[in-house]
Protein backbone atom coordinates (compact mmCIF):
# COMPACT_ATOMS: atom_id res chain seq x y z
CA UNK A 1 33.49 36.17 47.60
CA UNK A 2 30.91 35.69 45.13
CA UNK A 3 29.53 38.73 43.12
CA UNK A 4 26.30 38.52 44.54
CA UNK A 5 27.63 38.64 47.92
CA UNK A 6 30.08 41.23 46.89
CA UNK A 7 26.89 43.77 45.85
CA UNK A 8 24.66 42.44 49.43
CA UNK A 9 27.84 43.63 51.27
CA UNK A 10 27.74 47.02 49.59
CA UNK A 11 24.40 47.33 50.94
CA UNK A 12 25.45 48.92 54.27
CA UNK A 13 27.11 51.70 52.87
CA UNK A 14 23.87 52.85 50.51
CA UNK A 15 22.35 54.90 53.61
CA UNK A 16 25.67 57.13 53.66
CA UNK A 17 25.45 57.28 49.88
CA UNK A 18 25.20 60.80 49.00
CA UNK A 19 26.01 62.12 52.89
CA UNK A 20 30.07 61.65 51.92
CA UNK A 21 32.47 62.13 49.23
CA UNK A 22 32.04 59.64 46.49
CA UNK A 23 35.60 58.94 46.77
CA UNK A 24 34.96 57.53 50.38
CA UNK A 25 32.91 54.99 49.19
CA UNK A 26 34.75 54.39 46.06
CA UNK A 27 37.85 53.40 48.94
CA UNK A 28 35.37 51.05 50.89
CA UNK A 29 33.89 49.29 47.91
CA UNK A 30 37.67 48.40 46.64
CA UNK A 31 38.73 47.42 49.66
CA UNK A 32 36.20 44.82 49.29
CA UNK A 33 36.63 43.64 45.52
CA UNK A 34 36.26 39.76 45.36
CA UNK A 35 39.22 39.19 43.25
CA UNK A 36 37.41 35.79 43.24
CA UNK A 37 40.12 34.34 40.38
CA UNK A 38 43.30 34.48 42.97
CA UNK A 39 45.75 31.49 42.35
CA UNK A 40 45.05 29.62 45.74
CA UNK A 41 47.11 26.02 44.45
CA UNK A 42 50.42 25.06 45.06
CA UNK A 43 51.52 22.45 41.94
CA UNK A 44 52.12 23.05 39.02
CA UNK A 45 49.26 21.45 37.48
CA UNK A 46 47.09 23.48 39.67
CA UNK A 47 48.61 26.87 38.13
CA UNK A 48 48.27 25.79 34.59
CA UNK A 49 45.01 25.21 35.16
CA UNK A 50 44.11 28.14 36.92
CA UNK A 51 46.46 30.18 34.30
CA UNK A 52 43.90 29.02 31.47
CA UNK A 53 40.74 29.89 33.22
CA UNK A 54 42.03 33.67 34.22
CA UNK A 55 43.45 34.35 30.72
CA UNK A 56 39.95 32.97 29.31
CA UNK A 57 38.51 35.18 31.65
CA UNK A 58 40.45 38.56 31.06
CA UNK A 59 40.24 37.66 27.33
CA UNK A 60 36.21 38.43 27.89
CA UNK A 61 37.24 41.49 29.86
CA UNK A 62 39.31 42.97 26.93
CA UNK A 63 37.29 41.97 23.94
CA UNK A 64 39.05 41.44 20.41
CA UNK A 65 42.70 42.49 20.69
CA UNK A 66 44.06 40.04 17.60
CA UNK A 67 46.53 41.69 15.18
CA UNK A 68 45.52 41.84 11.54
CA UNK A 69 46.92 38.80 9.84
CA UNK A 70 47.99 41.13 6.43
CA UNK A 71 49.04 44.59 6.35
CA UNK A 72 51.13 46.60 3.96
CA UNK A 73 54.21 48.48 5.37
CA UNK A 74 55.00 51.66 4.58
CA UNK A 75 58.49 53.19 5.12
CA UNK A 76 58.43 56.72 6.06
CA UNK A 77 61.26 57.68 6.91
CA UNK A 78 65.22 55.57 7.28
CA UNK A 79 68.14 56.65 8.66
CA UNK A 80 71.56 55.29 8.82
CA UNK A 81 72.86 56.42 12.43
CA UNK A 82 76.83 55.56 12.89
CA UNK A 83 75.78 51.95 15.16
CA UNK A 84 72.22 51.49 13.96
CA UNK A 85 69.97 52.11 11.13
CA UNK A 86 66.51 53.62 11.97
CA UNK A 87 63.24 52.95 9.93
CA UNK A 88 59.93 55.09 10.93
CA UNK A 89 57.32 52.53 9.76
CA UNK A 90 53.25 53.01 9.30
CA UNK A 91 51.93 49.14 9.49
CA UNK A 92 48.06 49.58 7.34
CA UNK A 93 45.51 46.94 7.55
CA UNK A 94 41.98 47.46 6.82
CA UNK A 95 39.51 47.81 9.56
CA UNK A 96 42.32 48.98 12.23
CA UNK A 97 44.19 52.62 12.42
CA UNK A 98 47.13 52.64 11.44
CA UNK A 99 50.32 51.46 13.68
CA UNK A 100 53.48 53.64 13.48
CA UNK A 101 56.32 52.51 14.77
CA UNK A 102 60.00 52.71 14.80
CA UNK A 103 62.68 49.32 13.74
CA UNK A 104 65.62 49.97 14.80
CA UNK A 105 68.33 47.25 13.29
CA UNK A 106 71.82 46.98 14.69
CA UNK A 107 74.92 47.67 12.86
CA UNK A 108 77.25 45.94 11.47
CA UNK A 109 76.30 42.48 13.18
CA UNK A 110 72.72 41.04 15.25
CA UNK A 111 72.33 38.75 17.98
CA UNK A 112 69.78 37.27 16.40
CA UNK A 113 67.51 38.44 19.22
CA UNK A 114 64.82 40.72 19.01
CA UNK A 115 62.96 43.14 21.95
CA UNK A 116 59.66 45.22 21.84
CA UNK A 117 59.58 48.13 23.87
CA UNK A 118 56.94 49.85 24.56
CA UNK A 119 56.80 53.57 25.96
CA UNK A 120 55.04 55.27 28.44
CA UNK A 121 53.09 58.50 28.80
CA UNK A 122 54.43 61.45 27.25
CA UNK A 123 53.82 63.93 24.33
CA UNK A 124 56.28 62.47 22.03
CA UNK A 125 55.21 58.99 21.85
CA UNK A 126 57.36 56.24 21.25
CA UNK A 127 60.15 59.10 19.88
CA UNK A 128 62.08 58.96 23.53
CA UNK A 129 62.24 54.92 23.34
CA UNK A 130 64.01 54.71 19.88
CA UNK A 131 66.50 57.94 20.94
CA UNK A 132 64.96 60.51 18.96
CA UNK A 133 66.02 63.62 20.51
CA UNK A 134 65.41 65.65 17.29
CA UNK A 135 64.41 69.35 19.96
CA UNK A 136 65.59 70.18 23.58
CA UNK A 137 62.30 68.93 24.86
CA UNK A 138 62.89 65.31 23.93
CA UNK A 139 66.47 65.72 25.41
CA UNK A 140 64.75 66.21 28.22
CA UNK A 141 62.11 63.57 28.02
CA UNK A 142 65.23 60.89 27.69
CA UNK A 143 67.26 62.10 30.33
CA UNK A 144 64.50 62.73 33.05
CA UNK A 145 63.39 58.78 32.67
CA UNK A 146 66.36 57.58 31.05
CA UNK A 147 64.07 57.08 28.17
CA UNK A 148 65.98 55.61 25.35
CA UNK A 149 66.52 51.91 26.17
CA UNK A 150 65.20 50.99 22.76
CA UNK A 151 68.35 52.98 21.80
CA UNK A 152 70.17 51.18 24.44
CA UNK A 153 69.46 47.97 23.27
CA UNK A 154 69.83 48.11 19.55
CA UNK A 155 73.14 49.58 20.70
CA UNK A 156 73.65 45.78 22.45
CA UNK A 157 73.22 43.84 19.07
CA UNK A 158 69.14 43.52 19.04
CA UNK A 159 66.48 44.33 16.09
CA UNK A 160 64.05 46.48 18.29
CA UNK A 161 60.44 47.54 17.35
CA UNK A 162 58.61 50.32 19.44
CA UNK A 163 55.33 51.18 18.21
CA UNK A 164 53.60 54.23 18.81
CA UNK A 165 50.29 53.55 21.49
CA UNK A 166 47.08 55.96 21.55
CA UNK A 167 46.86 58.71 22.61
CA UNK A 168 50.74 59.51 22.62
CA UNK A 169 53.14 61.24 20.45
CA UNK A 170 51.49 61.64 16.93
CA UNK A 171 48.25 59.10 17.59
CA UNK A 172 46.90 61.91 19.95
CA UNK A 173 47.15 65.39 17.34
CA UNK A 174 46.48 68.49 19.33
CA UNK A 175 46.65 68.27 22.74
CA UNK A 176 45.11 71.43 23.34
CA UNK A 177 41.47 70.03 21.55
CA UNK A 178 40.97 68.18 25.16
CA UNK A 179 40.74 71.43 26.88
CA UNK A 180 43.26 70.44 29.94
CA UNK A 181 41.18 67.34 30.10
CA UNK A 182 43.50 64.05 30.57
CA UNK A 183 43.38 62.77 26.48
CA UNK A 184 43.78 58.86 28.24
CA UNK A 185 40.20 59.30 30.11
CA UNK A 186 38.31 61.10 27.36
CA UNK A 187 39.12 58.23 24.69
CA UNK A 188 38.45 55.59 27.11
CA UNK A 189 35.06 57.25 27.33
CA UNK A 190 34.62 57.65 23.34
CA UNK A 191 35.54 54.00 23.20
CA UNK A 192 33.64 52.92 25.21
CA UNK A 193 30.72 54.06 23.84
CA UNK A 194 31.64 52.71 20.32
CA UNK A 195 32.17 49.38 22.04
CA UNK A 196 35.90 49.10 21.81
CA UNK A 197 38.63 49.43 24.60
CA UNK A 198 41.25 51.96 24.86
CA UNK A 199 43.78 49.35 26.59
CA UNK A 200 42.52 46.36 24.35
CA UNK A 201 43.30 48.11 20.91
CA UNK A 202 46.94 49.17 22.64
CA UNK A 203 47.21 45.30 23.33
CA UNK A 204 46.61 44.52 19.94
CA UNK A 205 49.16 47.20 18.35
CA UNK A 206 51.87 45.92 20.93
CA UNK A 207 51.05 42.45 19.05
CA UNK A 208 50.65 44.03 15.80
CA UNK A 209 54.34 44.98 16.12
CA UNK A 210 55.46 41.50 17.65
CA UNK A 211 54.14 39.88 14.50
CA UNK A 212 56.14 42.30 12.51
CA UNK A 213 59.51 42.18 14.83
CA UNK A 214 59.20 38.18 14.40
CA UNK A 215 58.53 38.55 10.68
CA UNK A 216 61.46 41.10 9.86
CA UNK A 217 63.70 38.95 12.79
CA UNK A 218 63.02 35.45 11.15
CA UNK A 219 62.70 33.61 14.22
CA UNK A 220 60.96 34.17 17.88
CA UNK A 221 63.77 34.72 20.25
CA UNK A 222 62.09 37.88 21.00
CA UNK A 223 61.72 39.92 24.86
CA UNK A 224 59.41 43.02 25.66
CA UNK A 225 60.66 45.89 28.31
CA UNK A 226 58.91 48.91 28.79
CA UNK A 227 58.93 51.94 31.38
CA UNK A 228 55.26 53.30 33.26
CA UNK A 229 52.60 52.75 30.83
CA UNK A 230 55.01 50.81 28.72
CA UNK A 231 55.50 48.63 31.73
CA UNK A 232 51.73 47.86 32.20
CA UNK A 233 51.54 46.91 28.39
CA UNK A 234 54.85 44.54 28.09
CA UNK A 235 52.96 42.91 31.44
CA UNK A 236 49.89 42.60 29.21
CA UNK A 237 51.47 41.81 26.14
CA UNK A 238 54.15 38.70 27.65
CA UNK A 239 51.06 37.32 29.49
CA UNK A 240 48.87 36.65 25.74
CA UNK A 241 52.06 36.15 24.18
CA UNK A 242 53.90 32.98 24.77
CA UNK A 243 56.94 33.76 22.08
CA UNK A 244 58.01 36.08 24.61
CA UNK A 245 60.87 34.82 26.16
CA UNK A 246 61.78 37.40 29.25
CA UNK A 247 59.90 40.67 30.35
CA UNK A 248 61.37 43.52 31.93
CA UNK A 249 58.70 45.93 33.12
CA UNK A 250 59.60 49.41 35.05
CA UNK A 251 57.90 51.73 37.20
CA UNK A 252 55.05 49.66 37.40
CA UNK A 253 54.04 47.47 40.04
CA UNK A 254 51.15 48.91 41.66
CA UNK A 255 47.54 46.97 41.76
CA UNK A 256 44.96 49.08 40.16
CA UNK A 257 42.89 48.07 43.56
CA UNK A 258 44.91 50.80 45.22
CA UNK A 259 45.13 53.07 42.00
CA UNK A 260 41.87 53.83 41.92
CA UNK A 261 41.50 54.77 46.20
CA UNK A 262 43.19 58.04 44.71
CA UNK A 263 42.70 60.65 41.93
CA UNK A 264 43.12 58.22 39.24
CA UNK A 265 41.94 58.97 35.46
CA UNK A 266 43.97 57.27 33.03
CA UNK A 267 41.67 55.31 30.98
CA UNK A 268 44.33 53.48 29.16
CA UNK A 269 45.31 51.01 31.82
CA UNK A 270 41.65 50.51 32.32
CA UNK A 271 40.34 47.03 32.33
CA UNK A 272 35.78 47.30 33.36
CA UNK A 273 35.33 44.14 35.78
CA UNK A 274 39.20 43.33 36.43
CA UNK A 275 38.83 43.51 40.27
CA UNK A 276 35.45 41.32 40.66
CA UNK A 277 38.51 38.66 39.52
CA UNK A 278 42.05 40.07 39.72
CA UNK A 279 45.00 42.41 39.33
CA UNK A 280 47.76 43.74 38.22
CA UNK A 281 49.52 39.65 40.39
CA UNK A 282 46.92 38.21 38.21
CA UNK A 283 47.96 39.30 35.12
CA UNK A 284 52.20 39.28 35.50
CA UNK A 285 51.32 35.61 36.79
CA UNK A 286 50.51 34.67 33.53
CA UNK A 287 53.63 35.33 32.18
CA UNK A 288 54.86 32.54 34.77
CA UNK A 289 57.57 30.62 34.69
CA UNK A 290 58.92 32.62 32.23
CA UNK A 291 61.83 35.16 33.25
CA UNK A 292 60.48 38.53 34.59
CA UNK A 293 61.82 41.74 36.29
CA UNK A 294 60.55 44.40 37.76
CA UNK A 295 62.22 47.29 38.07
CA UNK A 296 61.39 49.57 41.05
CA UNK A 297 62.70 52.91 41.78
CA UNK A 298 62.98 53.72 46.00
CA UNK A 299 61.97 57.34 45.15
CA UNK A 300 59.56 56.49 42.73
CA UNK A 301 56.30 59.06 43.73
CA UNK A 302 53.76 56.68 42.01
CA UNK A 303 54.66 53.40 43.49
CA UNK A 304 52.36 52.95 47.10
CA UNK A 305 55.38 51.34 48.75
CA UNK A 306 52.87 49.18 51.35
CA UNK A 307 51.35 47.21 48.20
CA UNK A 308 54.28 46.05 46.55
CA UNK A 309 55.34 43.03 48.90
CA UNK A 310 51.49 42.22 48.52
CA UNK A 311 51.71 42.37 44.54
CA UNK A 312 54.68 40.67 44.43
CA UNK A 313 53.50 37.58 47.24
CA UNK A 314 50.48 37.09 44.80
CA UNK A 315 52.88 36.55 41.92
CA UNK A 316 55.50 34.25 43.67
CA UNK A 317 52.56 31.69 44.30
CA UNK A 318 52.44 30.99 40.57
CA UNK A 319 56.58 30.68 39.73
CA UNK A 320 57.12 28.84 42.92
CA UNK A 321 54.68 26.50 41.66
CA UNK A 322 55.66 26.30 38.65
CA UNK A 323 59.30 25.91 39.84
CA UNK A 324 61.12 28.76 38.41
CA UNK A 325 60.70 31.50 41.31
CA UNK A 326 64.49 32.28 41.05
CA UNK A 327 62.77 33.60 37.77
CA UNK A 328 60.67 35.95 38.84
CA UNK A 329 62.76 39.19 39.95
CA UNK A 330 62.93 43.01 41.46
CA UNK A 331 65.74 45.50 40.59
CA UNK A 332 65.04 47.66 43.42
CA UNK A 333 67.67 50.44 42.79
CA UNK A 334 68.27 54.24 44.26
CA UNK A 335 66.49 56.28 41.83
CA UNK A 336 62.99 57.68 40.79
CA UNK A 337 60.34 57.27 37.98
CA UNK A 338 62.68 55.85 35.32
CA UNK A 339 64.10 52.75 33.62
CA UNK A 340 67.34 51.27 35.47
CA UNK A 341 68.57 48.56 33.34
CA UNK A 342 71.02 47.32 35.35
CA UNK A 343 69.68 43.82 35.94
CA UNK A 344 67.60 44.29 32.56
CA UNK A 345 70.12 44.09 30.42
CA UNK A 346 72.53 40.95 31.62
CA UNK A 347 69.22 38.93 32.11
CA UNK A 348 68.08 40.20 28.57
CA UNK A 349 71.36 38.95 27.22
CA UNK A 350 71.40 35.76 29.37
CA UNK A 351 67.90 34.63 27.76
CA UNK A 352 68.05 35.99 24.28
CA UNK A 353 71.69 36.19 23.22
CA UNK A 354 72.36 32.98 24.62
């Protein structure tokens, strides 16, 4: 469906506008998106092709997201931990805020592998991620989700970045200056009035810290895994990044087409326009034919358990195409909101370590 159509079709529901709940005709009007960008081919030629014009297309969407190309590093803070070594790092370029983030290096030998993961919502950041469990609360934090597969991984022989997104951990300051008001919607707002984009300057921190792991690792044999929010950006970050070699994202395959038929605020996953061509399929499928896994927990409160087979049918389209749909995988395990790893980490080592 074409946009114009799109808008005539809306046309019926303007007489009850005002007469119900906006969220009523919020439903109705998604329902309807066009999603007029859906991979409809079958070769592989087809899916290239289409895979070029929906990345030039959500590249418009997003706006500039590229990474400085110099920045100085600072070293804040390095700690030699009995397996790894931890570095708290503040990446400065001018023009940008910025970037904190944690490189954690394995000890005494490397794979000669390298993963960014990327953390979710939380008050602590990208602290869970890299194990720091400095106070009970962060205990907490890890255990509840287990949180700490940055920990987990350097633990497994890999150099591991995890940056630090807004508005988490120490990007965010006071919580209590938003007033109970969700921090993600009230920058998304600010942002967007300054002409930027909340999820399209996380984007370009999550590549900010690529072109640092890749720098520090000497070579590209690099993955990205990341849990909730963390998921959404390592879906967003492997589809512009081609050096990524495997994704594992968790606890997040929903379509924001049935996010936002709910009480839905969080302007950091917020794309303007992404439903007059796509989704959440739209986007994973360009990370085909590389290896990707989704993680899915069967008690997992904010996964709508009736979209998933639709999510993931979209998605299949482009690997089977492509011929790699053994490639494209679910670790649906007994368990809630949280990372699994159990399928992450021999298909990690598989593609990396190999």
């Amino acid at each position: 469906m074409r946009r114009r159509e799109w808008l005539a079709s809306l046309i019926p529901f303007a007489g009850a506008f005002g007469q119900r709940p906006v969220h009523e005709e919020i439903r109705e009007i998604a329902d309807r998106a066009p999603l007029r960008l859906k991979f409809q081919g079958s070769t592989a030629g087809e899916c290239v092709s289409w895979q070029g014009q929906f990345r030039a297309q959500l590249e418009k969407l997003l706006g500039n997201f590229a990474p400085p190309r110099q920045w100085e590093t600072v070293v804040e803070e390095e700690l030699d931990l009995p397996d790894h070594r931890r570095r708290a790092l503040l990446l400065k370029a001018d023009g940008v805020r910025p970037l904190p983030l944690y490189l954690l290096s394995p000890k005494p030998t490397r794979l000669g592998a390298g993963l960014l993961a990327l953390h979710g919502h939380g008050t602590y950041g990208h602290d869970p991620v890299a194990g720091v469990a400095s106070d009970e609360d962060r205990r907490r934090s890890i255990e509840s989700a287990n949180y700490d597969y940055g920990l987990q991984l350097v633990r497994q022989g890999y150099l591991v970045a995890t940056p630090c997104f807004t508005p988490f951990g120490r990007r965010l300051g006071d919580r209590k200056a938003y007033g109970g008001d969700d921090p993600c919607a009230v920058e998304f707002v600010r942002m967007q009035m300054l002409g930027r984009l909340l999820i399209g300057e996380n984007l370009r921190d999550a590549l900010w810290a690529e072109e640092m792991l890749v720098w520090e690792l000497g070579s590209d044999r690099i993955g990205c895994v990341g849990l909730s929010y963390g998921g959404r950006m390592t879906m967003l970050t492997s589809a512009f990044s081609k050096r990524i070699k495997v994704a594992v994202i968790s606890g997040a395959l929903n379509m924001m087409q049935e996010r936002i038929q709910g009480r839905y605020s969080c302007g950091a996953q917020v794309i303007p326009g992404l439903l007059e061509y796509g989704d959440v399929p739209e986007i994973a499928s360009l990370i085909a034919p590389r290896p990707c896994l989704w993680e899915v927990g069967q008690r997992d409160s904010l996964m709508v358990k009736e979209w998933i087979p639709r999510g993931l049918d979209r998605m299949k389209r482009s690997w089977r195409a492509l011929g790699a749909e053994q490639d494209l995988q679910v670790d649906s395990f007994d368990g809630g909101h949280r990372w699994n790893g159990v399928k992450a980490h021999p298909l990690l080592r598989r593609v990396l370590a190999s």
